[in-house]
Each structure stands twice: as C-alpha cells, then as structure tokens.
Protein backbone atom coordinates (compact mmCIF):
# COMPACT_ATOMS: atom_id res chain seq x y z
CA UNK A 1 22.60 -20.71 17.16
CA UNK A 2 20.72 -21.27 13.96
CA UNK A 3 18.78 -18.88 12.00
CA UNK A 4 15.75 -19.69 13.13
CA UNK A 5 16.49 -18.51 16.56
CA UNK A 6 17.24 -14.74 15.61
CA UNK A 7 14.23 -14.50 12.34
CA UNK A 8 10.57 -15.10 12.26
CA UNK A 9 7.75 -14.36 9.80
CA UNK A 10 6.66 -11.52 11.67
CA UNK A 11 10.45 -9.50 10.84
CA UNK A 12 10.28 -10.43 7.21
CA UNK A 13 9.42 -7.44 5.35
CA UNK A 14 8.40 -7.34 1.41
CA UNK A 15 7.57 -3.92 -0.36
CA UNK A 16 9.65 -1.42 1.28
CA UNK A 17 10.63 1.49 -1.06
CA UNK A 18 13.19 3.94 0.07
CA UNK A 19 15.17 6.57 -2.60
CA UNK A 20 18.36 5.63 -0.56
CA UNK A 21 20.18 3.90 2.71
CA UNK A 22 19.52 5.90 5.76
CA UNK A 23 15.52 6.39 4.33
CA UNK A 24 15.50 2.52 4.36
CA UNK A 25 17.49 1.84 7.63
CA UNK A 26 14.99 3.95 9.39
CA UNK A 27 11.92 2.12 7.38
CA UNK A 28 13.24 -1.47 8.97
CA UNK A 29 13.84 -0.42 12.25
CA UNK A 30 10.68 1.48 13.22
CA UNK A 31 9.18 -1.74 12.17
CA UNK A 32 11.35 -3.76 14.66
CA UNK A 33 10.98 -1.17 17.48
CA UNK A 34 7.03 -1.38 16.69
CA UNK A 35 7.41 -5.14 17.04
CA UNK A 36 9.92 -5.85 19.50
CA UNK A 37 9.82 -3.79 22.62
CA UNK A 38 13.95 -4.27 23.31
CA UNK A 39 14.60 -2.29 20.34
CA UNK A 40 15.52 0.82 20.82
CA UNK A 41 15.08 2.72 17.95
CA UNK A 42 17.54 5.41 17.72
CA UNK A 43 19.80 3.62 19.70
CA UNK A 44 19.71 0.95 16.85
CA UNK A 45 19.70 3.27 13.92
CA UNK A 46 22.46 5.27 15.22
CA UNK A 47 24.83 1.93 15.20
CA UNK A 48 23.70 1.17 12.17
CA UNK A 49 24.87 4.06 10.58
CA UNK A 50 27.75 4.51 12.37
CA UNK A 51 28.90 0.81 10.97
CA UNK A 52 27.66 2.04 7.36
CA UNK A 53 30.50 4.73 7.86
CA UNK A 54 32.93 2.31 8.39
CA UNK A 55 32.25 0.85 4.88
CA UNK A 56 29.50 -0.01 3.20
CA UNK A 57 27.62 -3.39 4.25
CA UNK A 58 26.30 -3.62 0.75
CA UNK A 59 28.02 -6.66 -0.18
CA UNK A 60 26.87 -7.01 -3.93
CA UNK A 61 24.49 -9.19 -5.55
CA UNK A 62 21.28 -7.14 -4.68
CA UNK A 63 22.45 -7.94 -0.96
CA UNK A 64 22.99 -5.71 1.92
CA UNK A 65 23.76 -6.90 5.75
CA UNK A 66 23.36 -3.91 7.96
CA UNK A 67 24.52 -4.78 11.42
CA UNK A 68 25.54 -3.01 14.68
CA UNK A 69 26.13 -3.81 18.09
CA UNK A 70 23.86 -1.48 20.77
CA UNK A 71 23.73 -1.01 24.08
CA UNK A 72 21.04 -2.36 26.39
CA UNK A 73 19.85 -5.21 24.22
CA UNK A 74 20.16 -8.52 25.47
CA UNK A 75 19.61 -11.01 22.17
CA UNK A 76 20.74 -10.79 18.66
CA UNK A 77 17.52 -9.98 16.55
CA UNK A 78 18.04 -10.30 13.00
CA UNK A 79 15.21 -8.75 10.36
CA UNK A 80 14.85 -9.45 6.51
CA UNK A 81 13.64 -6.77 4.01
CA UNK A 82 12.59 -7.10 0.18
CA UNK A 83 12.65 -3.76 -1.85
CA UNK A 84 11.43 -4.66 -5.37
CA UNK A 85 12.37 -1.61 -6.98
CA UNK A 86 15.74 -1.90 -5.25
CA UNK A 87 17.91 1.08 -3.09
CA UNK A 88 21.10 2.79 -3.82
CA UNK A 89 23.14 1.00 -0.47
CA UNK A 90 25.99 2.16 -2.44
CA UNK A 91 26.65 -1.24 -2.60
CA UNK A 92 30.39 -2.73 -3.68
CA UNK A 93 29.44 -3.36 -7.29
CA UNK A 94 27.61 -0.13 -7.03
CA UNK A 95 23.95 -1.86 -8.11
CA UNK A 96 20.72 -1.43 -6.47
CA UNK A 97 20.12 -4.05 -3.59
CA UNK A 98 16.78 -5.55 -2.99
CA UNK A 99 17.06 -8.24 -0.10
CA UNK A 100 18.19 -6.80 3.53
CA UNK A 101 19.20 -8.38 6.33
CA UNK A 102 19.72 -6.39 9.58
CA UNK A 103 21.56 -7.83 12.37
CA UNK A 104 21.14 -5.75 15.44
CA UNK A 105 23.82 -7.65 18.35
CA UNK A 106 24.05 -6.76 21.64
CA UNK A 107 27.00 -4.76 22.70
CA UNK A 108 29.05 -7.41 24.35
CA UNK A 109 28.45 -10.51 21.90
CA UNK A 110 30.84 -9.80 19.34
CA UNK A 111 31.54 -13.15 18.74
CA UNK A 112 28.13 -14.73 18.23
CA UNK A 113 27.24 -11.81 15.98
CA UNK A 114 30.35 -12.47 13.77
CA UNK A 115 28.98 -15.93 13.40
CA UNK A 116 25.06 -14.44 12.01
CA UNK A 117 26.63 -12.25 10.31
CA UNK A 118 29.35 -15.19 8.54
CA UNK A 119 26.25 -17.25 8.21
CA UNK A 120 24.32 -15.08 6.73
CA UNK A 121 26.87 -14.15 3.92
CA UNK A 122 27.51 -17.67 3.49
CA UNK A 123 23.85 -18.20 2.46
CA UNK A 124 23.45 -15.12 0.43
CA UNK A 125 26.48 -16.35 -2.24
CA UNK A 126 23.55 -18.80 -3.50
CA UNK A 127 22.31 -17.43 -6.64
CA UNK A 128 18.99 -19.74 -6.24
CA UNK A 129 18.22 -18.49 -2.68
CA UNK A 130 18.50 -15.07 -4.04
CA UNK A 131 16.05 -15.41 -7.01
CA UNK A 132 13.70 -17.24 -4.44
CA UNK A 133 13.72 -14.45 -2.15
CA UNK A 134 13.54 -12.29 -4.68
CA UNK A 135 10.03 -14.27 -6.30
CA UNK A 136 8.92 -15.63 -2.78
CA UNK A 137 4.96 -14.33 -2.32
CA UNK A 138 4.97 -13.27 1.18
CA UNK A 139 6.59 -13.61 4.68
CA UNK A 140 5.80 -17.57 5.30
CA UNK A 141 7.27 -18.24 1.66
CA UNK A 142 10.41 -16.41 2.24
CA UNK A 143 10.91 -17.68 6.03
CA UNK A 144 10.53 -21.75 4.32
CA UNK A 145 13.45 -20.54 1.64
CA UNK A 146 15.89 -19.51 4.16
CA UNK A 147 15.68 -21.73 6.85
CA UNK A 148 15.58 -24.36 4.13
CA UNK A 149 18.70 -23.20 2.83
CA UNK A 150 20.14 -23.12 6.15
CA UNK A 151 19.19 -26.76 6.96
CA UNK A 152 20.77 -27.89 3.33
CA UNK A 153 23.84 -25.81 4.13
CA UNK A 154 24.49 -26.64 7.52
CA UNK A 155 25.29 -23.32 8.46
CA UNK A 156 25.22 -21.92 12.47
C-alpha cells in the first residue's frame, strides 16, 4: 500500500485554525465526513479521541498523527492538515504543531494501519519535507511533496 492509495488533493487541508486539539480534530473530520460518505463522523472523532487519551499522537517537530480504528469502515483513509498559526496538540516537546495527518483504519486492519502510520512517521523525520509542507501553496503542491518523498524513500 503506498501513500497514494489512502491521500488525495481533495483531503489536503491548508488554513485550519483551531485554539486547541479536540476544536481541530472535529475541524478535519467534518471535512472528511463532508467528502467521503464512509466516514462516520462521530464514530471517527470519538476514536480519535479516545486514542489521544492513550497518549498524545503529537509526535514533535510541528507534527501530529491522529489515528483510530472505527467500526463500519471498510478502507484506511488518511487526511493531511496545515495550521499556520499552529495548535496546542500538547505535543511531546510541548510546541505548537502545524502539519496533521489523520489516519482513520478500519476496525479489523490493525496491521496495515501500523504500517501508514510507520510510514508516515518515517517521512515526517525529514526536516526538508517538513519546511516544504510547511511553504507548499496549495493542495496539488503539497500532494507532489509527499508522494515525492515517498517515491525517494521507498516507504509502503
């Protein structure tokens, strides 16, 4: 499974402002649910949160990967998000985080969403990608830098 199979321009979103991570959370996935009809909204924002209390998917860097597994939905669908201002994630070295990726799994495909999720990490420990996420102007800019960075990598 590469990237490219879970993202596409149309769940890349820039501009989002949110005071914290619920407020966001909720901003990225009534966007999915308006564009993706297997989305269940508070079924998916319910197991998002409930992973957030687990610990904090805020991994550092400006980076956060919110992911859950729900019930009923049959593919992995992954989303990007760009906050310019940033959002208190409470993030592991406690900084704002600007670039999202949500992960939302089915319930029974823990393996396969281990693997986005690994991937995804992976390609977010690139200080370049991150700056050119971070600059990218608009959705077709930012799709080109990560699946670019996946090919280069060879990650999924």
């Amino acid at each position: 499974m590469r990237l490219a199979d879970v993202l596409s321009e149309d769940r890349i979103m820039t501009g989002l402002e949110a005071g914290e991570k619920k407020e966001l959370l909720e901003k990225m996935v009534s966007r999915a649910a308006s564009l993706d009809n297997a989305v269940e909204k508070d079924a998916v924002l319910k197991a998002l949160i409930e992973r957030e209390r687990l610990g904090t998917t805020g991994i550092g860097h400006g980076v956060a990967i919110p992911h859950g597994r729900v019930k009923g939905l049959k593919e992995i669908i992954v989303f990007f998000g760009r906050s310019e201002k940033g959002v208190d994630f409470d993030s592991m070295d406690r900084m704002p985080v600007h670039l999202f990726f949500v992960i939302m799994a089915p319930e029974h495909s823990a393996a396969a969403h281990l693997k986005v999720l690994a991937s995804i990490s992976h390609l977010l420990k690139n200080q370049d990608l991150r700056l050119k996420l971070m600059t990218a102007n608009g959705r077709s800019e930012i799709y080109r830098a990560i699946i670019e960075a996946e090919r280069r990598n060879g990650v999924f």
